[in-house]
N, C-alpha and C. Protein backbone atom coordinates (compact mmCIF):
# COMPACT_ATOMS: atom_id res chain seq x y z
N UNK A 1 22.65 -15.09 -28.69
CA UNK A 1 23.46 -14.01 -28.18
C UNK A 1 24.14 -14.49 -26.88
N UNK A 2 25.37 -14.44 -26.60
CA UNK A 2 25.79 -14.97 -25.56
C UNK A 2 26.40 -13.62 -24.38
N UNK A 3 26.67 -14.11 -23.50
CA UNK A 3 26.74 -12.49 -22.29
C UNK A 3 27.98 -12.54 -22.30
N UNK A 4 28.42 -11.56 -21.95
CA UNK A 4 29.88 -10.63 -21.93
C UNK A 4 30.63 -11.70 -20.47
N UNK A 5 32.24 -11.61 -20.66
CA UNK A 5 32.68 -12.68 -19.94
C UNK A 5 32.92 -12.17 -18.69
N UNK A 6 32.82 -10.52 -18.73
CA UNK A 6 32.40 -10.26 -16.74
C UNK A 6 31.46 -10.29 -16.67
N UNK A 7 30.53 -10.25 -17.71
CA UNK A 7 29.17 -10.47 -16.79
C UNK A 7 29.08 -11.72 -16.40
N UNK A 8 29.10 -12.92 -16.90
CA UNK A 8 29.24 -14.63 -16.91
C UNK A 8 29.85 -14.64 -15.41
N UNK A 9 31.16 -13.88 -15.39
CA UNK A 9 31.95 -14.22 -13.74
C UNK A 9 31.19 -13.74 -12.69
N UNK A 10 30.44 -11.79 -13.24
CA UNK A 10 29.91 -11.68 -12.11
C UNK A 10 28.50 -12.38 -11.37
N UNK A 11 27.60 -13.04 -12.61
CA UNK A 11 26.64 -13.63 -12.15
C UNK A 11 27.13 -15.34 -11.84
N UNK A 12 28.64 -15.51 -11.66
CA UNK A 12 28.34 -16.87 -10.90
C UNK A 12 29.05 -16.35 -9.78
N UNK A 13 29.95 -15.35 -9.66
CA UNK A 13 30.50 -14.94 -8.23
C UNK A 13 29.13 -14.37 -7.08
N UNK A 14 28.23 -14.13 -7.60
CA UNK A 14 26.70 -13.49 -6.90
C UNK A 14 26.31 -15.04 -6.60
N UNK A 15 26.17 -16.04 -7.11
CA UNK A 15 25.56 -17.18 -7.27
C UNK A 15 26.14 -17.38 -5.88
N UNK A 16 27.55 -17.83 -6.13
CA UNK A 16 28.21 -18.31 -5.20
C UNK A 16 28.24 -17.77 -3.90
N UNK A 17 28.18 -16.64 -3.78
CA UNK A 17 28.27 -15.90 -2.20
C UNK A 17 27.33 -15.51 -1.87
N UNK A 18 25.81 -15.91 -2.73
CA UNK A 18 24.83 -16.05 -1.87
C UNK A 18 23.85 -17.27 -1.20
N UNK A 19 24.79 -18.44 -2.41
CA UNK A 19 24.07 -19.40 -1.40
C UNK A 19 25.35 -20.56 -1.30
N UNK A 20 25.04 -21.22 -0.28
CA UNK A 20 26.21 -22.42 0.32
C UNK A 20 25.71 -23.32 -1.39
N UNK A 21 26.96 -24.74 -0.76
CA UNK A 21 27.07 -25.74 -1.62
C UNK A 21 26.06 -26.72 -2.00
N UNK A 22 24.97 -26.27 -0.84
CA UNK A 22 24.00 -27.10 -0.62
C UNK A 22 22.42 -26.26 -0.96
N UNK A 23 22.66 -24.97 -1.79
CA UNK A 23 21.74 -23.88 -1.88
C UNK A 23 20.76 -23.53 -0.99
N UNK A 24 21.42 -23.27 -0.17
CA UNK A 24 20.78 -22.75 1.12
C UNK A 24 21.77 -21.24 1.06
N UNK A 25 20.77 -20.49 1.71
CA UNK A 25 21.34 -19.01 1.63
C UNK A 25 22.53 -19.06 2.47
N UNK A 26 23.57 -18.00 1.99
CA UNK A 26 24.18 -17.84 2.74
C UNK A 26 24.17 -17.27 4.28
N UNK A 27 25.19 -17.78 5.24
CA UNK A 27 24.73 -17.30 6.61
C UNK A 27 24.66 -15.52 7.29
N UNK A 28 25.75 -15.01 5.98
CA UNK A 28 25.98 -13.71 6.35
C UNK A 28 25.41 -12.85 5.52
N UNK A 29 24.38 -13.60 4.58
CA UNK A 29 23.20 -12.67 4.11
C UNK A 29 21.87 -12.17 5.15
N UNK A 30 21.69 -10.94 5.18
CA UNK A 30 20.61 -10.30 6.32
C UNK A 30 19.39 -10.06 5.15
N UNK A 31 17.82 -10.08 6.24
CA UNK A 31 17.07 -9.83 5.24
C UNK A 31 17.13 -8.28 4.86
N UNK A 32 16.43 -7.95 4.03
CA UNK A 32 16.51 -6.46 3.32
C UNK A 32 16.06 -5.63 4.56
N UNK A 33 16.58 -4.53 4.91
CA UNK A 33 15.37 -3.69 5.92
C UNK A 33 14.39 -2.77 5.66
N UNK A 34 14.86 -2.01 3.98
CA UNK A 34 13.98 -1.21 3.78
C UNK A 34 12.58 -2.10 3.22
N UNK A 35 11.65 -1.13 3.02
CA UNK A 35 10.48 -1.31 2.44
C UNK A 35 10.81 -2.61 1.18
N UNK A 36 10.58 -3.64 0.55
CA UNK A 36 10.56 -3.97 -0.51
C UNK A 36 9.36 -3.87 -1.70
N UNK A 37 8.08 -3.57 -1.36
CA UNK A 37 6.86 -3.42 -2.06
C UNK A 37 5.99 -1.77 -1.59
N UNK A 38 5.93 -1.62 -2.90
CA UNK A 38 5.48 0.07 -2.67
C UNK A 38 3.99 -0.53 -3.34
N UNK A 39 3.08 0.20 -2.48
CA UNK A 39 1.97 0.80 -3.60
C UNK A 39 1.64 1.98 -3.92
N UNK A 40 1.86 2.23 -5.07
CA UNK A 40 1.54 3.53 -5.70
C UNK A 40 0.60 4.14 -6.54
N UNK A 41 0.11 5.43 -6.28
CA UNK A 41 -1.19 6.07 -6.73
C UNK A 41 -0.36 5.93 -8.41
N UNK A 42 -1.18 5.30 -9.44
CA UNK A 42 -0.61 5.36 -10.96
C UNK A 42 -0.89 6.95 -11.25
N UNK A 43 -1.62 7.75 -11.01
CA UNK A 43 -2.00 8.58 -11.41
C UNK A 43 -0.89 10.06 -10.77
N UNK A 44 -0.74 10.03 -9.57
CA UNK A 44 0.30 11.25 -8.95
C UNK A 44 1.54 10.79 -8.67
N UNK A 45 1.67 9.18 -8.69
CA UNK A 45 3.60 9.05 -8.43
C UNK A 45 3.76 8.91 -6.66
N UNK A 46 2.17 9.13 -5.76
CA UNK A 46 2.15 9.27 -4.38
C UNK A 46 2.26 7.36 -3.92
N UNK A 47 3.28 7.51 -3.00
CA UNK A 47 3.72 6.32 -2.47
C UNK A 47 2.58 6.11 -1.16
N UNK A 48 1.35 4.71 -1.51
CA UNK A 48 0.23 5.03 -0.35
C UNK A 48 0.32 3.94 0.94
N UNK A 49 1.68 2.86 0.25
CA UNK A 49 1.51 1.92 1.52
C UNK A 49 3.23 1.53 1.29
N UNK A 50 3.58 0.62 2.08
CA UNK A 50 5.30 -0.10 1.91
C UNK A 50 5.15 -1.13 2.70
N UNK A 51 5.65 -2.00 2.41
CA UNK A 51 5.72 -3.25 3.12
C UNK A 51 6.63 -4.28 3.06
N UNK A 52 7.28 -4.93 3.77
CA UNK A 52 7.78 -5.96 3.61
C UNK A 52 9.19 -5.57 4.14
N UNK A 53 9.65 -4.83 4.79
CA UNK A 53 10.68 -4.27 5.68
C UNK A 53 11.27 -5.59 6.50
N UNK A 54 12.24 -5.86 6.50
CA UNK A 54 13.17 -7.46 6.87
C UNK A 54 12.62 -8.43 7.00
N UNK A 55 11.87 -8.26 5.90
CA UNK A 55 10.81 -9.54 5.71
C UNK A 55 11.52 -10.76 4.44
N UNK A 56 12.32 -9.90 3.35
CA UNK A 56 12.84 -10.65 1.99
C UNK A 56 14.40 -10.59 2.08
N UNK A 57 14.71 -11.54 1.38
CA UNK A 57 16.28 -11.66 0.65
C UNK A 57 16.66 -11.41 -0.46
N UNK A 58 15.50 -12.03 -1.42
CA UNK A 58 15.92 -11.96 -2.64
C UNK A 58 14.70 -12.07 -2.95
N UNK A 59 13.47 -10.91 -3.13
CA UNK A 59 12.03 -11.21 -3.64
C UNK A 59 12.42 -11.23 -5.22
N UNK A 60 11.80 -11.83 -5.85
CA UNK A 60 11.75 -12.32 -7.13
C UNK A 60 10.52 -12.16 -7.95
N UNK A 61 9.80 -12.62 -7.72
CA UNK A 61 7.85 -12.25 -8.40
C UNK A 61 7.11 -11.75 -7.36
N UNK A 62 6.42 -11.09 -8.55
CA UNK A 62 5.40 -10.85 -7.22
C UNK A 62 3.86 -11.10 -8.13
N UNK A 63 2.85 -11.63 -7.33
CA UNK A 63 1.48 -11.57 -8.00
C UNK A 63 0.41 -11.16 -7.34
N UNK A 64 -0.67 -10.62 -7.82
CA UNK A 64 -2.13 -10.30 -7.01
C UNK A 64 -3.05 -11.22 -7.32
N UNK A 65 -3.78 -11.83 -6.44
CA UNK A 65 -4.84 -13.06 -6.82
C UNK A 65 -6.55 -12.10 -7.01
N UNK A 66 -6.62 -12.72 -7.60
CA UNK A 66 -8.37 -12.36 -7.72
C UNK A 66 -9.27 -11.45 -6.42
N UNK A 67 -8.74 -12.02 -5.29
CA UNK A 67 -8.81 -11.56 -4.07
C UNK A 67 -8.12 -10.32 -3.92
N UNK A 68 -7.45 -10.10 -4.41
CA UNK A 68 -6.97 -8.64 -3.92
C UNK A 68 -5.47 -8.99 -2.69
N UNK A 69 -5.11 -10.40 -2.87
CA UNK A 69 -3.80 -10.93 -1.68
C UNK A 69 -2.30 -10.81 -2.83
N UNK A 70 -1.83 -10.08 -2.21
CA UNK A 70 -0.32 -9.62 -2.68
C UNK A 70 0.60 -11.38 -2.89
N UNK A 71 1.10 -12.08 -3.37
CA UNK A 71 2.10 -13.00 -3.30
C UNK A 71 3.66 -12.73 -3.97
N UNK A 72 4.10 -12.49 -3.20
CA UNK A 72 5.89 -12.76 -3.69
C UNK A 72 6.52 -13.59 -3.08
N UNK A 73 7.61 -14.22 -4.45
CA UNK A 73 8.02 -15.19 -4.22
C UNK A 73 9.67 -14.82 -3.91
N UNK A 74 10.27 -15.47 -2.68
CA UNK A 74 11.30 -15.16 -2.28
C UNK A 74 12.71 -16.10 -2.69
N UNK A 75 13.61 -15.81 -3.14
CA UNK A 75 14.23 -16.89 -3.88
C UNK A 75 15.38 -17.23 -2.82
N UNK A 76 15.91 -16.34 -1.85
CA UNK A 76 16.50 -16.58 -0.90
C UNK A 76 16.20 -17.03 0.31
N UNK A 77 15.49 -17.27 0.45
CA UNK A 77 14.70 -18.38 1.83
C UNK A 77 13.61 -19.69 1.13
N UNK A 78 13.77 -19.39 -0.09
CA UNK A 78 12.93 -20.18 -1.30
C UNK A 78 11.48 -20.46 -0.24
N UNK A 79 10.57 -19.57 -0.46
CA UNK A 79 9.16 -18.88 0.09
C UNK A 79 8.99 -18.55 -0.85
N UNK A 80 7.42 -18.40 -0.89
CA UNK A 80 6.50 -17.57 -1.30
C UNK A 80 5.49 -16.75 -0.18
């Protein structure tokens, strides 16, 4: 199945104006300010923590280790 030809332009025009020639983020990208990670009660929909407020650019995964430690991986500062 191949993607539609604005979508093709718009995901290399995103490509392009977010990172230089050298894939490094762009300079006039800011990190996010709101919250990026909610935790939420599964059961009432109640929002019990938020985190990560101009902390990400472009979070991408996220995982929980055995431990109970949150990891996301950031694709715009290429972090985890």
């Amino acid at each position: 199945m191949s993607r539609h030809p604005s979508l093709e332009y718009f995901l290399e025009s995103l490509v392009l104006s977010t990172f230089d020639e050298s894939n490094r983020l762009a300079d006039s990208l800011k990190p996010i300010v709101n919250s990026t990670i909610a935790i939420i009660n599964a059961t009432t929909g109640q929002v019990l923590e938020e985190h990560g407020e101009n902390l990400f650019y472009l979070p991408h995964g996220l995982s929980i280790d055995g431990e109970g430690y949150i990891w996301v991986t950031d694709v715009g500062s290429h972090q985890v």
